[in-house]
Protein backbone atom coordinates (compact mmCIF):
# COMPACT_ATOMS: atom_id res chain seq x y z
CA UNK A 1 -23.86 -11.87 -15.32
CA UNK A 2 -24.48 -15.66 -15.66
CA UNK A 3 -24.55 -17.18 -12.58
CA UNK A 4 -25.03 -20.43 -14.13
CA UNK A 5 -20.80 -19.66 -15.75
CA UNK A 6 -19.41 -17.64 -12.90
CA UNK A 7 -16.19 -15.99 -12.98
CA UNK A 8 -13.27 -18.01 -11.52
CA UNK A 9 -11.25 -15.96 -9.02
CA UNK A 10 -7.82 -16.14 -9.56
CA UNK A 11 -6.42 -17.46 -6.10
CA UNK A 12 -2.99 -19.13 -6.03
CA UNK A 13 -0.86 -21.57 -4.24
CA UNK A 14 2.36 -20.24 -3.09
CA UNK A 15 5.50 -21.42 -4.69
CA UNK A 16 6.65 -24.54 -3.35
CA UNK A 17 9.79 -22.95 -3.31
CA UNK A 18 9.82 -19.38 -2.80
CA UNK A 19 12.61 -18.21 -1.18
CA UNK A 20 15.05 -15.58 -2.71
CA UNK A 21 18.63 -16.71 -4.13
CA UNK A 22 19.81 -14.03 -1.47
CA UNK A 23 18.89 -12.59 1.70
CA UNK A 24 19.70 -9.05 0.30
CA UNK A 25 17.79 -6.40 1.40
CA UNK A 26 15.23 -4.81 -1.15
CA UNK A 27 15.99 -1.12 -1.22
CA UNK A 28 15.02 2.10 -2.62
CA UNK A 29 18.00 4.15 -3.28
CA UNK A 30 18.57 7.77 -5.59
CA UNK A 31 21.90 7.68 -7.16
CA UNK A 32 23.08 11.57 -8.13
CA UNK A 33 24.47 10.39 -11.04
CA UNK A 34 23.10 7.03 -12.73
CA UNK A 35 23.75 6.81 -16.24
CA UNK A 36 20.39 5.68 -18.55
CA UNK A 37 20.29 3.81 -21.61
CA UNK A 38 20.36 6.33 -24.77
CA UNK A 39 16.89 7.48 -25.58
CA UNK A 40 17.31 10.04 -27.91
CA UNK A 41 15.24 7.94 -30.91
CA UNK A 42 12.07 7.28 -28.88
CA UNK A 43 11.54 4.13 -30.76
CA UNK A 44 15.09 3.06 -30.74
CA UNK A 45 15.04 -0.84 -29.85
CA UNK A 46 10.65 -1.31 -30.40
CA UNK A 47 9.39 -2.97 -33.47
CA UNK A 48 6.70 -1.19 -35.65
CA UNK A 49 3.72 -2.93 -36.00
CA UNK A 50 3.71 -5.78 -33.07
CA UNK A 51 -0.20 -6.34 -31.95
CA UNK A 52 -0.99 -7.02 -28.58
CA UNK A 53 -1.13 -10.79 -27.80
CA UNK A 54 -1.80 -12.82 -24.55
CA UNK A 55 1.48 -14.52 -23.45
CA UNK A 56 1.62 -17.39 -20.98
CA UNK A 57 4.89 -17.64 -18.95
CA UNK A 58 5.38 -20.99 -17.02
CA UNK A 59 8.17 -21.67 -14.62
CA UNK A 60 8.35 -25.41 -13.37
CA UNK A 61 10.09 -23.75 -10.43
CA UNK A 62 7.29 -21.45 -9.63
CA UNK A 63 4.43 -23.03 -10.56
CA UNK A 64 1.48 -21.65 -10.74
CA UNK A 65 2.07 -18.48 -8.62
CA UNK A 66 4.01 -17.49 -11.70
CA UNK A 67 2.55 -14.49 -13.58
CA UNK A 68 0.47 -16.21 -15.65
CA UNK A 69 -0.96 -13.55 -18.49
CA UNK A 70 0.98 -10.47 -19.45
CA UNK A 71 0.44 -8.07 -22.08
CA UNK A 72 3.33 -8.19 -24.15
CA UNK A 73 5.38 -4.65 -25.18
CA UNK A 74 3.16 -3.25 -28.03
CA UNK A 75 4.05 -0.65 -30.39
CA UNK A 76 0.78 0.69 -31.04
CA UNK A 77 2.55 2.40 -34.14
CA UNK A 78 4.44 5.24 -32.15
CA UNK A 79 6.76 3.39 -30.69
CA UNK A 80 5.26 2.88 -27.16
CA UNK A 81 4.53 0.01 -25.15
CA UNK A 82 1.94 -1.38 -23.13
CA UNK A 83 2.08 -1.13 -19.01
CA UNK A 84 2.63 -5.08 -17.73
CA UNK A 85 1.18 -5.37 -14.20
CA UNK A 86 2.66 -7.77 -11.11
CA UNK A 87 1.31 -9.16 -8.00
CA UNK A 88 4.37 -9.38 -5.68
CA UNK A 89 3.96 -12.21 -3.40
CA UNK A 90 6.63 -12.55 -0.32
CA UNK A 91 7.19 -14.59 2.64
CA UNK A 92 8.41 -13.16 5.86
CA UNK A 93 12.13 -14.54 5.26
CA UNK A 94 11.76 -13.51 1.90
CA UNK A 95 12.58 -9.88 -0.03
CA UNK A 96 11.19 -8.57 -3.65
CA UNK A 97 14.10 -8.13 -4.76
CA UNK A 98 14.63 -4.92 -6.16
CA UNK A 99 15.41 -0.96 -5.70
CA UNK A 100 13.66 1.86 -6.72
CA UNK A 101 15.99 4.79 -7.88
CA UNK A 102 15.52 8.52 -8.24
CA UNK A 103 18.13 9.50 -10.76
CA UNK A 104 19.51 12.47 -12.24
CA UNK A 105 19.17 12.92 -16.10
CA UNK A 106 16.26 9.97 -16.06
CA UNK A 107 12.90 11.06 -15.72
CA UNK A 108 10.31 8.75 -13.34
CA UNK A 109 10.86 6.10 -10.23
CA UNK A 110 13.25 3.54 -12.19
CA UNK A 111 13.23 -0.24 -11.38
CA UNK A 112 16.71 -1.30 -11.03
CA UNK A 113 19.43 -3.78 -9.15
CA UNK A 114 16.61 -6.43 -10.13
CA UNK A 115 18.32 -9.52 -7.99
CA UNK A 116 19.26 -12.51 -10.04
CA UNK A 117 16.63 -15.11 -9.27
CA UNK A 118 14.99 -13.21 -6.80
CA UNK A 119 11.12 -12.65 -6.50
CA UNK A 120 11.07 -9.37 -8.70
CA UNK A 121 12.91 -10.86 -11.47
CA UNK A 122 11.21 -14.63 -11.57
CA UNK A 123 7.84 -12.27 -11.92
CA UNK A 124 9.08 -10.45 -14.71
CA UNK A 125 10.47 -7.26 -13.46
CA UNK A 126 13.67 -5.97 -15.50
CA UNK A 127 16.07 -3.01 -15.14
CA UNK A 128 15.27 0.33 -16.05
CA UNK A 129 11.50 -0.35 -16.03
CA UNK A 130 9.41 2.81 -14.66
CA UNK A 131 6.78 2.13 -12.17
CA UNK A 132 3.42 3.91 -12.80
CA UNK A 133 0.71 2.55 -10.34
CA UNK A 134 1.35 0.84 -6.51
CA UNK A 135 -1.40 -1.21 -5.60
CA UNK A 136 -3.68 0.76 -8.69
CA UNK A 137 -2.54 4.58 -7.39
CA UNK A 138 -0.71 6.13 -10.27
CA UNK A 139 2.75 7.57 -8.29
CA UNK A 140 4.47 8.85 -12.13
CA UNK A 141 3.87 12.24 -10.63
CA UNK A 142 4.21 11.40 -6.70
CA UNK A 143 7.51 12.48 -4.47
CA UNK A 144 9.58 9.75 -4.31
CA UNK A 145 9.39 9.37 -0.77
CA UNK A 146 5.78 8.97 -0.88
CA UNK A 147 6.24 6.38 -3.53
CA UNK A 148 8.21 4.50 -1.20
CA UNK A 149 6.08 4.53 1.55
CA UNK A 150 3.37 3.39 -0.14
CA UNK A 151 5.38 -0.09 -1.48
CA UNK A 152 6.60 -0.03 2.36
CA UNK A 153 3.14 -0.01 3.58
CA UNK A 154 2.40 -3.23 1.14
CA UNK A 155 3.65 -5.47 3.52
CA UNK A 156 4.64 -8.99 2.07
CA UNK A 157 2.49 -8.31 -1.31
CA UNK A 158 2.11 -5.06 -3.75
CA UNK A 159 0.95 -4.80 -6.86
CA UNK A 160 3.13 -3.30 -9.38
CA UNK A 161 2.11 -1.67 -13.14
CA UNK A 162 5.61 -1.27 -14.77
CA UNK A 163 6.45 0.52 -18.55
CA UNK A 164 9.78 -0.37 -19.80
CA UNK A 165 12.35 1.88 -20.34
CA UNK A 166 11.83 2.56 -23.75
CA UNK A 167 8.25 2.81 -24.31
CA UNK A 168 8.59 5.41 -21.08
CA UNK A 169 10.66 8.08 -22.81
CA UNK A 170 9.06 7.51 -26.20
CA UNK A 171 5.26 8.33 -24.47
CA UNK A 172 7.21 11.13 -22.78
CA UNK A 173 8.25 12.66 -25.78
CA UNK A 174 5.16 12.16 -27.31
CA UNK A 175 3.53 14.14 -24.36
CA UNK A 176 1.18 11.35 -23.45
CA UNK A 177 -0.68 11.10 -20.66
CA UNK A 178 1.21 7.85 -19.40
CA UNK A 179 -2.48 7.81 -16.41
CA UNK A 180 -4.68 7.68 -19.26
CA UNK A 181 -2.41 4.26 -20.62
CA UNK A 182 -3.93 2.57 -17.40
CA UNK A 183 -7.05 0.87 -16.89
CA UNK A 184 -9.49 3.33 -15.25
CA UNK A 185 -10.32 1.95 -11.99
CA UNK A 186 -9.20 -1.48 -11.14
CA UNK A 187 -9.15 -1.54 -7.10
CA UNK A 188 -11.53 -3.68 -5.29
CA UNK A 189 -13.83 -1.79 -2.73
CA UNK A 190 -13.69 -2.02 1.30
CA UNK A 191 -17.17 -0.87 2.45
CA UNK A 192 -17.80 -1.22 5.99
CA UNK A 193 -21.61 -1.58 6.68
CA UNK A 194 -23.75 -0.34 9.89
CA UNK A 195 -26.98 -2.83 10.11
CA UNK A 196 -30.55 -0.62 10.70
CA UNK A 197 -33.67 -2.46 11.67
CA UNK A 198 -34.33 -4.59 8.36
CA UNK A 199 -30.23 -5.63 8.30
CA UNK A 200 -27.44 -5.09 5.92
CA UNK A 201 -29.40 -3.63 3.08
CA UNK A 202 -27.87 -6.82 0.59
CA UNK A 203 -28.62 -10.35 -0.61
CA UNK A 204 -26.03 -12.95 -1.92
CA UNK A 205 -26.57 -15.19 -4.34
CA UNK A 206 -24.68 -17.94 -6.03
CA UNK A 207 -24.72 -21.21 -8.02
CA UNK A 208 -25.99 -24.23 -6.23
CA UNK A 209 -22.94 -26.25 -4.93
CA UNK A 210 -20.45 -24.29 -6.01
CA UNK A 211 -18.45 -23.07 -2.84
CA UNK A 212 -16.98 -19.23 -2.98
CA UNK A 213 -18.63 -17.41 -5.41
CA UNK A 214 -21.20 -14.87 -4.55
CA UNK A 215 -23.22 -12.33 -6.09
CA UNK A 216 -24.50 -9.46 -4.02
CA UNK A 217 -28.15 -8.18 -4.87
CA UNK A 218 -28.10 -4.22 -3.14
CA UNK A 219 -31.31 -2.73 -1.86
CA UNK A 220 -31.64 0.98 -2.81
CA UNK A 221 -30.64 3.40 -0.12
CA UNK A 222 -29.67 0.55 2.43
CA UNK A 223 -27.19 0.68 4.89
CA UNK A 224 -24.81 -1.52 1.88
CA UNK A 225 -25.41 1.14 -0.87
CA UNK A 226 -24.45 3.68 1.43
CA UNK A 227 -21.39 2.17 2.61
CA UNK A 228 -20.36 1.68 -0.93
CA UNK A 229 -21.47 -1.55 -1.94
CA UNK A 230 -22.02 -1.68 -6.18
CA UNK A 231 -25.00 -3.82 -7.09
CA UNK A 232 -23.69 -6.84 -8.82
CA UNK A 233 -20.47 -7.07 -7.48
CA UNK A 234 -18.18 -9.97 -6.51
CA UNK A 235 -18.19 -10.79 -3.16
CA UNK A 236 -14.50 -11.73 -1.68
CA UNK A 237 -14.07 -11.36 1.86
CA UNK A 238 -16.10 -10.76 5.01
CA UNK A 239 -13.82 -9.60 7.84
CA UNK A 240 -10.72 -9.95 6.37
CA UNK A 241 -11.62 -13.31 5.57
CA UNK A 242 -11.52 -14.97 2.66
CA UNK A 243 -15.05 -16.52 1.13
CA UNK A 244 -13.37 -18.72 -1.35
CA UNK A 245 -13.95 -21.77 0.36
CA UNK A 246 -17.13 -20.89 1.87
CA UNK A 247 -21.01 -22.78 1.33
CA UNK A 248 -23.55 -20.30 1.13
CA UNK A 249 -24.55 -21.89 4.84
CA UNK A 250 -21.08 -20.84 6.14
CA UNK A 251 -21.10 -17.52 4.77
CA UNK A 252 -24.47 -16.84 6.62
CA UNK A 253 -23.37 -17.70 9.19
CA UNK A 254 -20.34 -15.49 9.24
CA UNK A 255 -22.79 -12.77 8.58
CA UNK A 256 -24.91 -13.78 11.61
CA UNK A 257 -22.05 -13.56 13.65
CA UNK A 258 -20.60 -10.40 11.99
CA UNK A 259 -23.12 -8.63 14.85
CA UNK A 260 -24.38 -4.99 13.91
CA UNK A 261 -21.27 -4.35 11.84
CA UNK A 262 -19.49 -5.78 9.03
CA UNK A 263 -16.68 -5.32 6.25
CA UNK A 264 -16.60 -6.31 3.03
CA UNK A 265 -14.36 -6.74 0.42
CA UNK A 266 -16.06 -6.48 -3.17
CA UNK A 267 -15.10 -6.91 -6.38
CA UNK A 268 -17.26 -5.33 -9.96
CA UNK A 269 -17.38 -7.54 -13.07
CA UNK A 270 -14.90 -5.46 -14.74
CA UNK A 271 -12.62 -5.17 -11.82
CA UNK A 272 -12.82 -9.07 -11.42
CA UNK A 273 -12.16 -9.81 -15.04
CA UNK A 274 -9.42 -7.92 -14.87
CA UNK A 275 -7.77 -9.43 -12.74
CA UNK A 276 -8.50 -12.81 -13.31
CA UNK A 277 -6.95 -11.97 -17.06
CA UNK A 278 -3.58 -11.18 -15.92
CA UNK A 279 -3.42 -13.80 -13.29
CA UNK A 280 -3.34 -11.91 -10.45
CA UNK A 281 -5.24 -12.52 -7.34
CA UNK A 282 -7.21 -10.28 -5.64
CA UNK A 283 -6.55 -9.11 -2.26
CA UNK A 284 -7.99 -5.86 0.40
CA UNK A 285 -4.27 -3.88 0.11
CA UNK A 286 -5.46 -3.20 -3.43
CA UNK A 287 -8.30 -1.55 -1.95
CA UNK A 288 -10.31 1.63 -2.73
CA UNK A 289 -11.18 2.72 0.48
CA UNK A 290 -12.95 5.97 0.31
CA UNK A 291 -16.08 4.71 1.50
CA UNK A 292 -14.57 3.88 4.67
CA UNK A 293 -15.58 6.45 7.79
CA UNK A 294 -11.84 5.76 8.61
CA UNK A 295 -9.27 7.89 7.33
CA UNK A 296 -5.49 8.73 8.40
CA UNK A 297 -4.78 12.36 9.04
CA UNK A 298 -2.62 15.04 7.85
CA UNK A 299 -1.30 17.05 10.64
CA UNK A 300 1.11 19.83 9.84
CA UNK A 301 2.00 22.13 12.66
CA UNK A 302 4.70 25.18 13.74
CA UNK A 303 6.02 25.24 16.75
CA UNK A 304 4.58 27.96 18.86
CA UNK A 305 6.59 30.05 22.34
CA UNK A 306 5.19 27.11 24.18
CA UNK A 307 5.85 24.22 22.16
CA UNK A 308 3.63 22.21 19.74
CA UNK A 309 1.35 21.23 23.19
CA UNK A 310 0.98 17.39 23.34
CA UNK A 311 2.85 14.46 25.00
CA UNK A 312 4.33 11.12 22.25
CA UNK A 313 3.80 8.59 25.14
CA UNK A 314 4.74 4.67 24.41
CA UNK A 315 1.76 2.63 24.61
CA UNK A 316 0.46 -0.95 23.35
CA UNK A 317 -1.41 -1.27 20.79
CA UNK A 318 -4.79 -3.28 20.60
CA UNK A 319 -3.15 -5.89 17.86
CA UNK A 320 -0.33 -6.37 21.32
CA UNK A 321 2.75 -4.45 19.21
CA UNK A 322 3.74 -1.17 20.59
CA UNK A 323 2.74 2.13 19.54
CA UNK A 324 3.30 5.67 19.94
CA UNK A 325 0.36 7.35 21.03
CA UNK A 326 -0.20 11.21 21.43
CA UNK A 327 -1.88 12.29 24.52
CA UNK A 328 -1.97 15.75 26.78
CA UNK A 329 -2.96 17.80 23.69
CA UNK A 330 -2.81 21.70 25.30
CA UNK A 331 -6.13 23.58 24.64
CA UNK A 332 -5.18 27.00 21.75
CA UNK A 333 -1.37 25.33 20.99
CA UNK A 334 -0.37 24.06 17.63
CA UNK A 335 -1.45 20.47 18.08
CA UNK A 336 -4.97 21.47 18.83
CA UNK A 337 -4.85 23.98 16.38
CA UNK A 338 -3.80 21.10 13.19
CA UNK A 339 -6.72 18.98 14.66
CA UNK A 340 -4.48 16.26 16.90
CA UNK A 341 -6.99 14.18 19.52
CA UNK A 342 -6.20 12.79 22.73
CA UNK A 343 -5.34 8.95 22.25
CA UNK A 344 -4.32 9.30 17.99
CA UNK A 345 -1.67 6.99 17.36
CA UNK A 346 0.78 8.48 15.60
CA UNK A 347 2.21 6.62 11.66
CA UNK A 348 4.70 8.78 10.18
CA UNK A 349 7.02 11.75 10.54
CA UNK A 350 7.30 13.86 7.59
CA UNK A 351 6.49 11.73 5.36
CA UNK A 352 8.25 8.77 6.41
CA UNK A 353 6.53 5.82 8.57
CA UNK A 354 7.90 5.04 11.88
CA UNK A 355 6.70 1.80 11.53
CA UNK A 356 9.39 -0.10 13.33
CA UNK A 357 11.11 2.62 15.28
CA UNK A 358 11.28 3.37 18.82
CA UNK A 359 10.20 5.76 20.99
CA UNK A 360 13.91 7.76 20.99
CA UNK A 361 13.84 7.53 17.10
CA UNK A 362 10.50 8.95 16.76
CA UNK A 363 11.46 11.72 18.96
CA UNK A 364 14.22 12.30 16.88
CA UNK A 365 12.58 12.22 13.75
CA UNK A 366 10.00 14.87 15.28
CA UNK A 367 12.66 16.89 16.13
CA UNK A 368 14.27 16.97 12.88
CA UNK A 369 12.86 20.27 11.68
CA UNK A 370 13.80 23.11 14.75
CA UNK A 371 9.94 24.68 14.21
CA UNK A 372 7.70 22.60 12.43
CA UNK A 373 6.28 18.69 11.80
CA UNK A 374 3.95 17.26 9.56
CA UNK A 375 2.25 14.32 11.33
CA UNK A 376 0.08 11.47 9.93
CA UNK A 377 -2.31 9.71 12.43
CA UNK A 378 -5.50 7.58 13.12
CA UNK A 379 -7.64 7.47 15.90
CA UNK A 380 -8.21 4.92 17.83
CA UNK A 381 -11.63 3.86 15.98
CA UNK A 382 -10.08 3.56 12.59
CA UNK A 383 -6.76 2.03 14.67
CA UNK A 384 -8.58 -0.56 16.15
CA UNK A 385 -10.73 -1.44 12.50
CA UNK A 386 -7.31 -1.71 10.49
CA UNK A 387 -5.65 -4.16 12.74
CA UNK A 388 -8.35 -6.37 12.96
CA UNK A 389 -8.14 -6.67 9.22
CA UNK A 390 -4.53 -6.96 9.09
CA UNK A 391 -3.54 -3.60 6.94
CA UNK A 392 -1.68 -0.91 7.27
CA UNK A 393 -3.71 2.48 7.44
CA UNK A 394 -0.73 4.27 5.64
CA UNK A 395 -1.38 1.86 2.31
CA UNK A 396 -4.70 3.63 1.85
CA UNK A 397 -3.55 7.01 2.76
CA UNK A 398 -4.62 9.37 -0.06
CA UNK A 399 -2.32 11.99 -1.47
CA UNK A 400 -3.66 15.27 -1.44
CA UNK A 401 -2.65 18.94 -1.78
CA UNK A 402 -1.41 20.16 1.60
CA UNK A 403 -3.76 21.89 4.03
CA UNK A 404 -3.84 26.04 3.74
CA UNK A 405 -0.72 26.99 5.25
CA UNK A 406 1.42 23.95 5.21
CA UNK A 407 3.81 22.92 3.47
CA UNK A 408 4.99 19.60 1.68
CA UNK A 409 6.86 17.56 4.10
CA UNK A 410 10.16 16.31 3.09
CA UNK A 411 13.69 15.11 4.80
CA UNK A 412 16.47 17.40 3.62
CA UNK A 413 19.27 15.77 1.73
CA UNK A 414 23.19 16.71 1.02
CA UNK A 415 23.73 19.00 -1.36
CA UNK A 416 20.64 19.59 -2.62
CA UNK A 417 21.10 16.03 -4.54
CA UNK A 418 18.09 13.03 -4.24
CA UNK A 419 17.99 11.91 -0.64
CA UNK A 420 18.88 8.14 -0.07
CA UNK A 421 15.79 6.21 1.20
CA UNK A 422 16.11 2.52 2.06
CA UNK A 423 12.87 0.23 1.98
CA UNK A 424 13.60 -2.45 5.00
CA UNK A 425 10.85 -5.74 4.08
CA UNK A 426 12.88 -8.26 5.27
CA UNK A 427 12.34 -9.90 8.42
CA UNK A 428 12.61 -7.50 11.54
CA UNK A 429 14.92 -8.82 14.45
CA UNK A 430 14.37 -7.62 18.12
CA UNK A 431 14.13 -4.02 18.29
CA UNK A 432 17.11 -1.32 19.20
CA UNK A 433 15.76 -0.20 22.80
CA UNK A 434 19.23 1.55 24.10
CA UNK A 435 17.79 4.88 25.00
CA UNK A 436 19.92 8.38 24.90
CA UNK A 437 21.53 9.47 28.33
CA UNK A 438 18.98 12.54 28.03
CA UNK A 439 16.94 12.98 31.10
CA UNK A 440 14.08 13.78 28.90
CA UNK A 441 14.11 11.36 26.86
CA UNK A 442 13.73 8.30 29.39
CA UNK A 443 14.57 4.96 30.19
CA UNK A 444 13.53 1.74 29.25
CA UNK A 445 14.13 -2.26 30.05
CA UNK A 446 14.28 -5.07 27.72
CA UNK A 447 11.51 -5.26 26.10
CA UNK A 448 11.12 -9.40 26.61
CA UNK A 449 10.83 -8.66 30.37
CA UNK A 450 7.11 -8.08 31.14
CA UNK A 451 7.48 -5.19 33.15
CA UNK A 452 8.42 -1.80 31.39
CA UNK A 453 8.78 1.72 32.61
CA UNK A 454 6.71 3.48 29.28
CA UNK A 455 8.35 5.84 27.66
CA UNK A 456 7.31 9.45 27.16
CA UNK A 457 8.25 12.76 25.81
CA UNK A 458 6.52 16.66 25.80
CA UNK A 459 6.44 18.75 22.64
């Protein structure tokens, strides 16, 4: 590529006004009985021959964080649409603005209760769309649950690839392949890179003067290459930091100080034009981080005579929030047995993050099931490298067929009907710490007084 014509990122402003019309609480609900628009005529509704054109949306309220270039709904003759992609962008006060519904009698995770000028619907987001990709995984074919957790994982911005409701039945009926309708691979790479004796194993290069764009030059079977690193790509972050406003003095020096260790957040030509297309910035939760030597776990375990054999003890986390950490792991017993270290921290129950639980609701949650728990957890390495970039290690956990043995986690819902789940992004208020009467469960104080009696509990 010309460096002489770089590529622009696309980096935004945020909207000077971005609050919601409503403090309503985004949620992902199943509804038992929903009715859906009537597909029976696939192309009921799309016109025949529409070509694809680029289509510029501008809203003097939004400005320029509005989602500038969006492939309109194309026909391609059979009566089936084109995906449209979003970058969700929220504030802390702020909600996206929609539910995601599991419904009886409509096929796929359906977009709906978009809120009236809310974030999801100012981006573009309409009722009865089906959502096909979080942050670039496809979920068409994912449990609901898991779809949720990933979108809960997101934090304050996910990206979204939508189909309306139309062109979704119609490829359905067709039998298409609604994976193969998305772009191949369009996630930025995290690649976290070991220095040997001659360094990094890259050079960066750029045009002169022009601050934040950097090209990285790979040497062959370097520490860089084998953390990942694609010659020619787009260099966007160092540390979780941003490079867009960076000289090529500053960013050596951020390197220097980087030590024997740093991460990087990289971008190919393709994966950059991509985004800068549509509009959309890019950012490390869209991520493809299976280079990374850090991975969450899949722990699924049945309760032996003795118990699982390990102790959920309360404990602070590096980043100063409070964990729950699993510790005393008995030598032969279950927890051994599934692969469970002394000092894992421990991110969801059964599929479902306890991200924002207590100790006595965690406990609960593991004790939902009378003689087996499926666990996810990091150790404290990979722990320790996600907080200091600021991400969640659940939005990068990779779905996978369940270890020999186990089976697929899930909560069990009334009646056999879809299970309601509730996605809570809004601001969190000061924690529930009333703890049951139950000897074994413990006591503990206010958590704004600095001392605490920790919290513990045997399995």
């Amino acid at each position: 590529m010309d460096l002489a014509n770089p590529p622009h990122l696309a980096w935004h402003a945020q909207p000077a006004n971005g609050q919601a019309l409503s403090a309503r609480e985004h949620g992902v609900c199943s509804r038992p009985a929903t009715s859906c628009a009537d597909l029976s005529s696939p192309s009921a509704g799309l016109e025949g021959d529409k070509k694809s054109i680029i289509k510029f949306e501008f809203n003097p309220k939004d400005g320029i964080d509005n989602p500038a270039l969006s492939l309109t709904e194309d026909t391609d003759g059979k009566g089936v649409g084109e995906p449209r992609f979003y970058l969700l962008s929220k504030g802390s006060a702020e909600t996206f603005g929609f539910c995601l519904h599991e419904e009886l009698g409509c096929q796929g995770h359906v977009i709906r209760q978009v809120e009236l000028g809310g974030l999801a619907q100012r981006r573009g987001l309409q009722d009865g769309d089906r959502l096909l990709q979080v942050n670039g995984h496809f979920v068409d074919h994912m449990d609901h649950r898991r779809v949720v957790q990933k979108i809960k994982a997101s934090g304050n911005q996910v990206l979204l690839a939508v189909l309306d409701s139309n062109s979704y039945e119609a490829a359905k009926a067709l039998g298409r392949d609604l994976s193969q309708m998305l772009p191949a691979d369009i996630r930025p790479r995290l690649c976290h890179i070991t220095r040997d004796k001659s360094g990094f194993g890259f050079s960066v290069s750029g045009p002169e003067g022009i601050k934040g764009t950097f090209q990285l030059s790979v040497r062959q079977d370097g520490p860089a290459e084998k953390a990942g690193v694609p010659p020619g790509s787009w260099l966007l972050e160092v540390n979780g930091a941003s490079v867009r406003s960076y000289s090529h003095a500053q960013l050596a020096r951020k390197l220097k100080q980087s030590g024997s260790k740093v991460t990087l957040l990289v971008a190919s030509s393709a994966v950059e034009e991509f985004y800068r297309l549509r509009g959309l910035r890019i950012t490390a939760a869209l991520a493809d981080t299976s280079w990374l030597p850090f991975k969450v776990r899949e722990l699924h375990m049945v309760k032996g005579p003795a118990g699982y054999g390990f102790l959920l003890k309360e404990d602070d986390c590096s980043s100063g929030a409070t964990g729950q950490f699993l510790w005393d792991v008995d030598a032969g017993l279950p927890a051994e047995q599934a692969g469970m270290k002394e000092g894992d921290r421990l991110l969801a129950v059964n599929g479902e993050s306890i991200e924002g639980l207590d100790h006595q609701q965690t406990v609960l949650r593991i004790r939902a099931h009378d003689d087996q728990v499926t666990l996810l957890v990091i150790d404290p390495a990979g722990d320790e490298f996600y907080q200091s970039i600021g991400l969640s290690p659940l939005l990068f956990f990779e779905d996978s067929d369940p270890p020999s043995g186990s089976c697929t986690p899930s909560l069990p819902s009334p009646s056999g009907s879809p299970g309601l789940c509730h996605i809570e992004v809004g601001p969190k208020g000061p924690g529930s710490w009333l703890v049951a009467a139950s000897s074994s469960i413990g006591f503990t104080q206010s958590p704004c007084q600095e001392e605490q009696r920790r919290l513990h509990q045997a399995f």
